[in-house]
N, C-alpha and C. Protein backbone atom coordinates (compact mmCIF):
# COMPACT_ATOMS: atom_id res chain seq x y z
N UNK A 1 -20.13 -1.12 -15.14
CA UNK A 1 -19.10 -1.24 -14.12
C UNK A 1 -19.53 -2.11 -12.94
N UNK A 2 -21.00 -2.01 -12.60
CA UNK A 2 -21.40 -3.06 -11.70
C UNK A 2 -21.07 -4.16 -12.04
N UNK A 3 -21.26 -4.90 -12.80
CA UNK A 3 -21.43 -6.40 -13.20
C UNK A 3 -19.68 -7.04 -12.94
N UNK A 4 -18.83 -6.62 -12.47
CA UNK A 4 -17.46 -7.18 -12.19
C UNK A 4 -17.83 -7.60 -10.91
N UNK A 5 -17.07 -9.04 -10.63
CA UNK A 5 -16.82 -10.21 -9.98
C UNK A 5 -16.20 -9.52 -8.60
N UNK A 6 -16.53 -9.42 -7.50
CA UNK A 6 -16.18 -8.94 -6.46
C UNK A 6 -15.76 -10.18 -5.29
N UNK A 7 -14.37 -10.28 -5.26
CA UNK A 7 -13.60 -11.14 -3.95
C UNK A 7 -14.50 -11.24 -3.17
N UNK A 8 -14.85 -12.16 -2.61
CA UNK A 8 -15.93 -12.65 -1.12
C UNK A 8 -14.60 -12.66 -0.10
N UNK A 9 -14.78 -11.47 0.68
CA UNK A 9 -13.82 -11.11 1.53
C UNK A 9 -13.92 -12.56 2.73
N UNK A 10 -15.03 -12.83 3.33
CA UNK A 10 -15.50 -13.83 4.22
C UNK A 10 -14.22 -15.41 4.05
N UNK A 11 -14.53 -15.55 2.64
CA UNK A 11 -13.90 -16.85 1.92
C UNK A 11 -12.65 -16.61 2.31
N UNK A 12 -12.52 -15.64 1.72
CA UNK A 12 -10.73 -14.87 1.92
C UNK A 12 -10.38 -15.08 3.04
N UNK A 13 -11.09 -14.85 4.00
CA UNK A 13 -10.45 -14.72 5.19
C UNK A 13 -10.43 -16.40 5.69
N UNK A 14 -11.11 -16.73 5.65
CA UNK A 14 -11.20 -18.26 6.10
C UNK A 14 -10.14 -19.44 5.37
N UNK A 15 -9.73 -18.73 4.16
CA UNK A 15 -8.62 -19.36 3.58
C UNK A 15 -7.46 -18.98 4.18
N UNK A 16 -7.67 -17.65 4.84
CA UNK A 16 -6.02 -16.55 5.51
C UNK A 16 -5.80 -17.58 6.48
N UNK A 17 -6.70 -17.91 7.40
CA UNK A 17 -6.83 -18.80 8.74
C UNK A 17 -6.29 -20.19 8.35
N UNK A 18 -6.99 -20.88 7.43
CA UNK A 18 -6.70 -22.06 7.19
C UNK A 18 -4.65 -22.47 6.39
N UNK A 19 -4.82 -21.42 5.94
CA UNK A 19 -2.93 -20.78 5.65
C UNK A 19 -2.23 -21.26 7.04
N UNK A 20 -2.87 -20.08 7.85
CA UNK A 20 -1.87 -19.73 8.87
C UNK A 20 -1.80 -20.79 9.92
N UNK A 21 -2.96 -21.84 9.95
CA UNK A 21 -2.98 -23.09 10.55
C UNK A 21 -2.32 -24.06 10.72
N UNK A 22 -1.95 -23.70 8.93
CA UNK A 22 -1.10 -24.67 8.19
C UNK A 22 0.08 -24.61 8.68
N UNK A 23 0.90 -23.54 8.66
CA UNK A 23 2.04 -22.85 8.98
C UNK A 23 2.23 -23.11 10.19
N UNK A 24 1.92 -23.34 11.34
CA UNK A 24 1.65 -23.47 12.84
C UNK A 24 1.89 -24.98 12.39
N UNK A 25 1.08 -26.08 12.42
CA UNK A 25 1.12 -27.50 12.04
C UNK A 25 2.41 -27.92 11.19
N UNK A 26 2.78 -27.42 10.07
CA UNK A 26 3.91 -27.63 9.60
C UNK A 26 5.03 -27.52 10.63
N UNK A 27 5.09 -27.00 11.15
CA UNK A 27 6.32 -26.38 11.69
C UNK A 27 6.64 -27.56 12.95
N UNK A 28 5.28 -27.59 13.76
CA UNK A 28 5.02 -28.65 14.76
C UNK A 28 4.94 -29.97 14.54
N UNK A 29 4.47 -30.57 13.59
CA UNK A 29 4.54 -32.11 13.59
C UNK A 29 6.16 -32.26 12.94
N UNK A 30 6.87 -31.73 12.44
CA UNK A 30 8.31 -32.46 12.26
C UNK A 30 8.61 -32.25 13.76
N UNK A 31 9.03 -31.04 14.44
CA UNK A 31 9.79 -31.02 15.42
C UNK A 31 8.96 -32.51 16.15
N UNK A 32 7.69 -33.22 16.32
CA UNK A 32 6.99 -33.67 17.28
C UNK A 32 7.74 -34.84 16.37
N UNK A 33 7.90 -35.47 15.49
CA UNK A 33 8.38 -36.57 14.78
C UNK A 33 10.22 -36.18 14.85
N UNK A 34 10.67 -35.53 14.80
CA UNK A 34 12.20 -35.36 15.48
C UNK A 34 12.49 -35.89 16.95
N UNK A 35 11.73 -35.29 17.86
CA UNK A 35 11.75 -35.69 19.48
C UNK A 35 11.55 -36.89 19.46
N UNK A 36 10.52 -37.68 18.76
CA UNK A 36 10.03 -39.19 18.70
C UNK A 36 11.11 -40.17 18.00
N UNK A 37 11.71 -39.67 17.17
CA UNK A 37 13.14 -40.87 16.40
C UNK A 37 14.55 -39.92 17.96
N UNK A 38 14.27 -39.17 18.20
CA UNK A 38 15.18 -39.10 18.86
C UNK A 38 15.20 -39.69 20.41
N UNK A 39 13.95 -40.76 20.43
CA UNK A 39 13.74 -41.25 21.95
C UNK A 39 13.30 -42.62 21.28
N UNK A 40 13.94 -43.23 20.49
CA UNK A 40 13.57 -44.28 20.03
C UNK A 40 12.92 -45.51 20.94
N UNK A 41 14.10 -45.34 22.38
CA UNK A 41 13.84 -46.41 23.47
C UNK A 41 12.41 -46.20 24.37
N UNK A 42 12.32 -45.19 23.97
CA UNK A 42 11.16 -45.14 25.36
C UNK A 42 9.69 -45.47 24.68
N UNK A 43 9.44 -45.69 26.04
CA UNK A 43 7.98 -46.80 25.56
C UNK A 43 6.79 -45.58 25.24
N UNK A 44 6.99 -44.35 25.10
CA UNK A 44 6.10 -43.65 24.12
C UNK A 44 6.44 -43.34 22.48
N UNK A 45 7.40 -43.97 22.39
CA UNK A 45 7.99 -43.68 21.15
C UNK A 45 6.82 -43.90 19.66
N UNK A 46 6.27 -44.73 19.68
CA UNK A 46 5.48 -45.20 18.67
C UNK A 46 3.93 -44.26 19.03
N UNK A 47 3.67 -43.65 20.03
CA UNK A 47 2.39 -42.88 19.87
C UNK A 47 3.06 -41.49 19.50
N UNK A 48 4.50 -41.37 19.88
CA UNK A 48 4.78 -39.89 19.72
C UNK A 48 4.90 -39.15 17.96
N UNK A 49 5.39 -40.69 17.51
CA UNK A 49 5.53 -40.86 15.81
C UNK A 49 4.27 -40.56 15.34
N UNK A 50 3.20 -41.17 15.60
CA UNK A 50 1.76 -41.38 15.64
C UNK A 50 1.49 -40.11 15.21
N UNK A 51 1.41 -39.52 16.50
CA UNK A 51 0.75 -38.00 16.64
C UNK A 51 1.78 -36.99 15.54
N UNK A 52 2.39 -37.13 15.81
CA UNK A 52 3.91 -36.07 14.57
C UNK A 52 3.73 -36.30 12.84
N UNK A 53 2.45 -37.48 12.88
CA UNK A 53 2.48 -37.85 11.16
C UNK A 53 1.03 -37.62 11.17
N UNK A 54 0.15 -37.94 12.02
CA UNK A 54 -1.24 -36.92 11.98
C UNK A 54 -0.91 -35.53 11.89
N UNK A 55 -0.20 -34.91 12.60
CA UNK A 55 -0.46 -33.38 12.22
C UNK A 55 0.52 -33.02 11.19
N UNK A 56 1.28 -33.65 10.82
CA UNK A 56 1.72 -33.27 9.12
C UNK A 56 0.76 -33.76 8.22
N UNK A 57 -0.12 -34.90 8.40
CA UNK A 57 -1.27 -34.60 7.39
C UNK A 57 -2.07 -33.77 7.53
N UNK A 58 -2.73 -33.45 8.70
CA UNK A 58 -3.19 -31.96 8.90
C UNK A 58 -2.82 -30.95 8.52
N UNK A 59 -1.49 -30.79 8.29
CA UNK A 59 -0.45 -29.71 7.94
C UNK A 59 -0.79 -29.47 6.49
N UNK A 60 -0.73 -30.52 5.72
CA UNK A 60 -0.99 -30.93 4.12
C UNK A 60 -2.49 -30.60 3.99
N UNK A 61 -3.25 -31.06 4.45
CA UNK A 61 -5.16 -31.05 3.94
C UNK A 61 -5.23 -29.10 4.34
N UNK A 62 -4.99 -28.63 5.33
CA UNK A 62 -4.95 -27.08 5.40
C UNK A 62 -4.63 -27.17 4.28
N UNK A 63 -3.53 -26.50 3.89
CA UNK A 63 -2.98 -26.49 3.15
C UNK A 63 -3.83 -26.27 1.82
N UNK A 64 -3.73 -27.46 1.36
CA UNK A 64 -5.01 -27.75 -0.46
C UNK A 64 -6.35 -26.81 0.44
N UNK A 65 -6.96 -27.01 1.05
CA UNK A 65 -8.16 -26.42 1.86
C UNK A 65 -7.98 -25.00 2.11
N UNK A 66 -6.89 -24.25 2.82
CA UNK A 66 -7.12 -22.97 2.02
C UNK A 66 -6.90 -22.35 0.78
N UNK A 67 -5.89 -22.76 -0.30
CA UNK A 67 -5.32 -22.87 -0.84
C UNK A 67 -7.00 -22.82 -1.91
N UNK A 68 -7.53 -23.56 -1.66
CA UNK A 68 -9.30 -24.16 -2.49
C UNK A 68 -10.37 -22.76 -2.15
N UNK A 69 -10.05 -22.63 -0.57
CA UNK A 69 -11.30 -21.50 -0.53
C UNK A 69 -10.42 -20.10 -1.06
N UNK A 70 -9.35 -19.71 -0.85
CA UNK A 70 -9.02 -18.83 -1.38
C UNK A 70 -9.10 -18.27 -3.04
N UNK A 71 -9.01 -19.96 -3.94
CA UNK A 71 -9.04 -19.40 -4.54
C UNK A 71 -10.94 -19.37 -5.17
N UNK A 72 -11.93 -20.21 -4.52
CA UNK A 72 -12.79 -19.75 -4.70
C UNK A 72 -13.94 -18.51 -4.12
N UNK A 73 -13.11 -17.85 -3.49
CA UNK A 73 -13.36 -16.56 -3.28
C UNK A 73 -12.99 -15.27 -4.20
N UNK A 74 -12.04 -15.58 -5.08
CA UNK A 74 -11.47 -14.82 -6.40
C UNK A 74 -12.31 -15.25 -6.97
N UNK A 75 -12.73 -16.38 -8.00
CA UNK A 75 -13.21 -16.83 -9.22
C UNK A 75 -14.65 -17.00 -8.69
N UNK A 76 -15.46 -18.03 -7.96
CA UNK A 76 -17.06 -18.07 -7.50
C UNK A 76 -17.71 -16.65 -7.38
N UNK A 77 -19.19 -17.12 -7.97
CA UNK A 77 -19.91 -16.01 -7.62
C UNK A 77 -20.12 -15.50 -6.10
C-alpha cells in the first residue's frame, strides 16, 4: 500500500496560483485592449494596445504553466 504515487501538494498549489493568475490577467488585458480601440485618437492609444496584448499573453503562458505543474504534481515522482 506504500508504494502508490502521492500528489505533491506544493506543485498543486503553485499550479492553483498560477490558475488563478491567469483568471485575474484574462479578464484584465481585454477590458485594457477595449479602453485602447475605444480611444483610438489619443496619443496613448498604441502603448495602451501594447500593454492589453502583453498581458493576454501572460494570460495564455499561466495558463499552459499551471495547467503543466498541476499536472506534474499528479503523475511525477
Amino acid at each position: 500500500m506504500d508504494n502508490y504515487k502521492r500528489t505533491n501538494k506544493t506543485v498543486l498549489a503553485r499550479g492553483v496560483k498560477h490558475l488563478a493568475a491567469a483568471v485575474a490577467t484574462a479578464t484584465l488585458g481585454p477590458v485594457v485592449v477595449y479602453n485602447a480601440f475605444m480611444n483610438k485618437d489619443h496619443d496613448w492609444f498604441l502603448f495602451v494596445l501594447i500593454i492589453g496584448v502583453i498581458i493576454m499573453l501572460c494570460s495564455i503562458f499561466l495558463i499552459f504553466r499551471g495547467i503543466k505543474l498541476m499536472l506534474d504534481s499528479f503523475f511525477k515522482n
